[in-house]
N, C-alpha and C. Protein backbone atom coordinates (compact mmCIF):
# COMPACT_ATOMS: atom_id res chain seq x y z
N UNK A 1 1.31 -14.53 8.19
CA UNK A 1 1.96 -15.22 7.11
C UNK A 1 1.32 -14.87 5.78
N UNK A 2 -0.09 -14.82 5.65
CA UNK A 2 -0.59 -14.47 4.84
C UNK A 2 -0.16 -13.01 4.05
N UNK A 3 0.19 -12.45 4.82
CA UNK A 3 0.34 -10.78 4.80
C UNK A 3 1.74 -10.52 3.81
N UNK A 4 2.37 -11.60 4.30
CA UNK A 4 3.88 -11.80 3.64
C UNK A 4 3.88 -12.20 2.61
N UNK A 5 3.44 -13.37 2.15
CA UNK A 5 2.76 -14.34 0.72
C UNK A 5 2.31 -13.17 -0.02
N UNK A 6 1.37 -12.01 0.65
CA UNK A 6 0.60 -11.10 -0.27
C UNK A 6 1.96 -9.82 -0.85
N UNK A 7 2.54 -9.76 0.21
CA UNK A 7 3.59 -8.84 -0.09
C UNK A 7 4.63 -9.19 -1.19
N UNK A 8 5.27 -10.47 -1.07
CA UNK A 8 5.97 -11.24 -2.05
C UNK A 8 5.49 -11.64 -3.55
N UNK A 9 3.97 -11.83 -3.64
CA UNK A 9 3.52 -11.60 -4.57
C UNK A 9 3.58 -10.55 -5.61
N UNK A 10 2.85 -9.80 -5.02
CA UNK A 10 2.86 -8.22 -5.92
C UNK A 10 4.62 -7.93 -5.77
N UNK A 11 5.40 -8.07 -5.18
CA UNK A 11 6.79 -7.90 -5.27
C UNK A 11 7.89 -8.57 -6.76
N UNK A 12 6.95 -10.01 -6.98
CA UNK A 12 7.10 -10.65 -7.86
C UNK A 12 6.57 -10.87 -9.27
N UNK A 13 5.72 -9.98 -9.19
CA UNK A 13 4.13 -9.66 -10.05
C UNK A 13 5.28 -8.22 -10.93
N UNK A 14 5.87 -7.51 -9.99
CA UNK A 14 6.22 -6.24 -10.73
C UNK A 14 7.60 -6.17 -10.94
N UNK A 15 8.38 -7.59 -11.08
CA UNK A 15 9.84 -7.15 -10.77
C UNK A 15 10.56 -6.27 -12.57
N UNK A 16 9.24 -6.52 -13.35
CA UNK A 16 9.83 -5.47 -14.84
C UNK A 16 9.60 -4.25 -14.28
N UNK A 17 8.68 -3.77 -13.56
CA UNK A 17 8.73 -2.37 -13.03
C UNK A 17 9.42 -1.83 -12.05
N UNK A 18 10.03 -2.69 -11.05
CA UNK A 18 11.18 -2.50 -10.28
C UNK A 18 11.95 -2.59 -11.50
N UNK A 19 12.12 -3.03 -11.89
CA UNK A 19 14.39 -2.86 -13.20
C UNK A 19 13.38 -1.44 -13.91
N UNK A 20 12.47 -1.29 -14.46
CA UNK A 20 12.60 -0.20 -14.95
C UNK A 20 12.78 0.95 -14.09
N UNK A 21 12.35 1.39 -12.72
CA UNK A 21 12.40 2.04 -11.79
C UNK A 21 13.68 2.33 -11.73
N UNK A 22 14.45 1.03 -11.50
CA UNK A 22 15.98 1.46 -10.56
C UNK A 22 16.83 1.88 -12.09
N UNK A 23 16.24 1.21 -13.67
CA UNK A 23 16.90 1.99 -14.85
C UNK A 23 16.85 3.37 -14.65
N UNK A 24 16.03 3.72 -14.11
CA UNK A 24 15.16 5.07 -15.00
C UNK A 24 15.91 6.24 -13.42
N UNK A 25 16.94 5.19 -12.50
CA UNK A 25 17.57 6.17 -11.26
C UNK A 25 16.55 6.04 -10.08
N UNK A 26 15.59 5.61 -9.81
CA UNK A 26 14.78 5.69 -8.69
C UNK A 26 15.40 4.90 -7.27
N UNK A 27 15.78 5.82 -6.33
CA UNK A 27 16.76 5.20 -5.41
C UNK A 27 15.71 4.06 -4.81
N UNK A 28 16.95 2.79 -4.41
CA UNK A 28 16.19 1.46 -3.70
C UNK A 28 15.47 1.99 -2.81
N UNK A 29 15.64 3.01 -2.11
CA UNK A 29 14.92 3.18 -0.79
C UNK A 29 13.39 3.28 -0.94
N UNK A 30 13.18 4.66 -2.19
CA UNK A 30 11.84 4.79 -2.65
C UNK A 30 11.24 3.48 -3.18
N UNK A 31 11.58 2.49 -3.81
CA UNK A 31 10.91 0.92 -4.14
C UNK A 31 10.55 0.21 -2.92
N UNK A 32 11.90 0.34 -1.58
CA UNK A 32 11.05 -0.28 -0.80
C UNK A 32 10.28 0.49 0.17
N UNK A 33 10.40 1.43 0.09
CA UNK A 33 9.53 2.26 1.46
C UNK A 33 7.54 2.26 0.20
N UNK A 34 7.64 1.93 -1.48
CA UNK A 34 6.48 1.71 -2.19
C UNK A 34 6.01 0.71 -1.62
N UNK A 35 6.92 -0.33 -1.24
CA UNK A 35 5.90 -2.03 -0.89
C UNK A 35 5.82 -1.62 0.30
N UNK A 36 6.56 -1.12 0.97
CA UNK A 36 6.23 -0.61 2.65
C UNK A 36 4.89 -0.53 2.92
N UNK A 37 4.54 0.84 2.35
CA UNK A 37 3.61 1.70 2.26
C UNK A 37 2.03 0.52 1.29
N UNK A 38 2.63 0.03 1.05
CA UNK A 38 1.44 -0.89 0.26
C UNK A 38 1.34 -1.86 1.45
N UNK A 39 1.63 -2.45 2.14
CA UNK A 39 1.71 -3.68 2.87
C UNK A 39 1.33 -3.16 4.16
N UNK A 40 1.57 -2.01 4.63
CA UNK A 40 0.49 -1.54 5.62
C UNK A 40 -0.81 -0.92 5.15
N UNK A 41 -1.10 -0.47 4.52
CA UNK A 41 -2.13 -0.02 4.15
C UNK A 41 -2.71 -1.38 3.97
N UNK A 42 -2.54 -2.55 3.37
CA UNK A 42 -3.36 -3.74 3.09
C UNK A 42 -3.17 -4.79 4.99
N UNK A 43 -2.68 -4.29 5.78
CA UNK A 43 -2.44 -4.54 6.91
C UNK A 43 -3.38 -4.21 7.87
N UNK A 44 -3.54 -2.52 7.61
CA UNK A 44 -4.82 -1.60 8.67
C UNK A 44 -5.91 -1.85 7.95
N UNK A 45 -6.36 -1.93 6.14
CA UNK A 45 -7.88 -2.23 5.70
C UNK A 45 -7.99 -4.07 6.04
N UNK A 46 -7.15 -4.73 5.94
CA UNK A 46 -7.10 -6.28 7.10
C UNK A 46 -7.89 -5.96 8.46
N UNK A 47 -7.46 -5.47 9.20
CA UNK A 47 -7.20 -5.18 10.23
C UNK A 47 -9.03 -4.56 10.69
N UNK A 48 -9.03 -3.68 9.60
CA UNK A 48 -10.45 -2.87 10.16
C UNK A 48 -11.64 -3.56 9.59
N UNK A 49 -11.47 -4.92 8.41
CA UNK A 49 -12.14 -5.80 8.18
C UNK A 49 -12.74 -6.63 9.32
N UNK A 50 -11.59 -7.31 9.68
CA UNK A 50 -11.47 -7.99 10.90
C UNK A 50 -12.49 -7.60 12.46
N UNK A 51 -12.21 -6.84 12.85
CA UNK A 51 -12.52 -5.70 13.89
C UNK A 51 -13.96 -5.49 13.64
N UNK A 52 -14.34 -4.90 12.06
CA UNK A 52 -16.32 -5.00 11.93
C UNK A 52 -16.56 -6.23 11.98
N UNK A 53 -16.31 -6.80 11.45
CA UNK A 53 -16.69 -8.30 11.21
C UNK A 53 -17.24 -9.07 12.33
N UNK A 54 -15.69 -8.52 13.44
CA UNK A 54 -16.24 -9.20 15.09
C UNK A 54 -17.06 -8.81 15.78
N UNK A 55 -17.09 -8.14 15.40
CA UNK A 55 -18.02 -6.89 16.26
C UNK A 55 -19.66 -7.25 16.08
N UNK A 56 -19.75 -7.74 14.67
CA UNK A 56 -21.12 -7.79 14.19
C UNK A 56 -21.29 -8.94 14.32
N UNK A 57 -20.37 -10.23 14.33
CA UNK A 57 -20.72 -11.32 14.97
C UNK A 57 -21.18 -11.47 16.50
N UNK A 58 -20.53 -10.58 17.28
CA UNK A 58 -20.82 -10.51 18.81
C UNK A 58 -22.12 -9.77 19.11
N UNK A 59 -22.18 -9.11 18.40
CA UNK A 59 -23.70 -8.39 18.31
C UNK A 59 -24.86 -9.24 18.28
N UNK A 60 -24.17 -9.76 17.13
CA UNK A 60 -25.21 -11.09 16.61
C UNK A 60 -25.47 -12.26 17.84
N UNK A 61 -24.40 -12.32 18.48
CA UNK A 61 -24.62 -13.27 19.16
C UNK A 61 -25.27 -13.03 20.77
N UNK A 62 -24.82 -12.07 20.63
CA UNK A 62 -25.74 -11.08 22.21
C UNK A 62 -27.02 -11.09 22.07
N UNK A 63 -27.51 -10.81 20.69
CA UNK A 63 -29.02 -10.58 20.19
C UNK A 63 -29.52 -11.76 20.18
N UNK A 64 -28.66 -12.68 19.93
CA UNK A 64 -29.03 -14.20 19.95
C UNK A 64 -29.40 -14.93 21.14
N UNK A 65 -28.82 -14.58 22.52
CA UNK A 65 -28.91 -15.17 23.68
C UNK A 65 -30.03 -14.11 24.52
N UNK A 66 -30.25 -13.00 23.88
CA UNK A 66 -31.50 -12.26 24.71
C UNK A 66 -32.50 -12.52 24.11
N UNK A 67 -32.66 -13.18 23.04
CA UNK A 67 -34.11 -13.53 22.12
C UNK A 67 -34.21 -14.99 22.78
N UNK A 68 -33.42 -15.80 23.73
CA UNK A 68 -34.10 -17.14 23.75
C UNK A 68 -35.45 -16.77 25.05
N UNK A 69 -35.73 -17.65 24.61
CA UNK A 69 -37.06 -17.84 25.64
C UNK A 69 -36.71 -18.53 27.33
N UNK A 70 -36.22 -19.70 26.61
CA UNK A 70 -36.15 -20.60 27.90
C UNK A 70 -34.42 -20.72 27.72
N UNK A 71 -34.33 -21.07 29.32
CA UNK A 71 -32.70 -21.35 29.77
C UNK A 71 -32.20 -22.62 29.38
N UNK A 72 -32.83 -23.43 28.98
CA UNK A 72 -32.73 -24.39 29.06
C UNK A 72 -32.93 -25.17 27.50
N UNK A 73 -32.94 -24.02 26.53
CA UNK A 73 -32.99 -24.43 25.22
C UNK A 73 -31.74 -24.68 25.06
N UNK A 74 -31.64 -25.54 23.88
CA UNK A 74 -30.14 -26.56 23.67
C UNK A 74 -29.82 -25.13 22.63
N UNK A 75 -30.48 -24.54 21.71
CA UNK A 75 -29.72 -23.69 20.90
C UNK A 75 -30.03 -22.31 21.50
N UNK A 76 -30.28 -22.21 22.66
CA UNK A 76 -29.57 -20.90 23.38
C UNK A 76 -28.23 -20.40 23.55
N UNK A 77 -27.57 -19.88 22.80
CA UNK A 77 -25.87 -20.38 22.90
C UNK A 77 -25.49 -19.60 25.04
N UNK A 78 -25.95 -18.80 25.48
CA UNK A 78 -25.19 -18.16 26.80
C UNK A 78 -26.60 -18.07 27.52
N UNK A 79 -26.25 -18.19 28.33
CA UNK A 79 -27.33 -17.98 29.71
C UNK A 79 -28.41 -16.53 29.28
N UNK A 80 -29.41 -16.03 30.13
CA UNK A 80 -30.11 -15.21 30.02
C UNK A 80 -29.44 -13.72 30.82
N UNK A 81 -28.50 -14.36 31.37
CA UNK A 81 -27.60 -13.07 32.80
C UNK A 81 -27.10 -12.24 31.76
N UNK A 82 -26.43 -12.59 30.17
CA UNK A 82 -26.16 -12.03 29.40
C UNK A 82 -26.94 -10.55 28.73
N UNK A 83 -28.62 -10.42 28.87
CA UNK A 83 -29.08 -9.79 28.40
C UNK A 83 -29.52 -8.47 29.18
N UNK A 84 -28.39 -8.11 30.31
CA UNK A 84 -28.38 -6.76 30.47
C UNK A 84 -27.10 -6.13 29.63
N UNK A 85 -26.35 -6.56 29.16
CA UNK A 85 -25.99 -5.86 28.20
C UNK A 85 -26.42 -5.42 26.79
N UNK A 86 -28.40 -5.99 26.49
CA UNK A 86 -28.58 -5.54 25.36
C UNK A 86 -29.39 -4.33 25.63
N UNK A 87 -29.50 -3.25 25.00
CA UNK A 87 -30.19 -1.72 25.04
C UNK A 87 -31.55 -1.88 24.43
């Protein structure tokens, strides 16, 4: 939903440069295949935000459950069975 709000925005942000576009002959298709092309691109750099982000949280949190000491610490977040997956 967010993605849409962002798209409609800048859609609404430029509608003097859309009328000058379609003045100046620029077929509708090329205006919308422009927001197309903008709205995925802000879709896949979303997307690959997302994806590091998790990644480095899960890291974080793997590193987190092989550093506890005891099993039985309350802020151990996962068991100790977890820490053959750290290298």
């Amino acid at each position: 939903m967010a993605s849409v709000n962002t798209l409609l925005m800048a859609m609404f942000e430029r509608t003097r440069e859309i009328g000058t576009m379609l003045a100046m002959g620029t077929p509708r298709i090329w205006i919308v295949a422009l927001f197309m092309v903008e709205a995925t691109l802000t879709g896949l750099f979303g997307a690959a935000v997302g994806v590091f982000g998790g990644n480095l949280l899960a890291l974080r949190s793997m590193y987190r459950a092989c550093t506890c000491r005891r099993r039985r610490d309350p802020t151990c977040p996962w068991p100790s069975r977890f820490c053959m997956y750290r290298g």
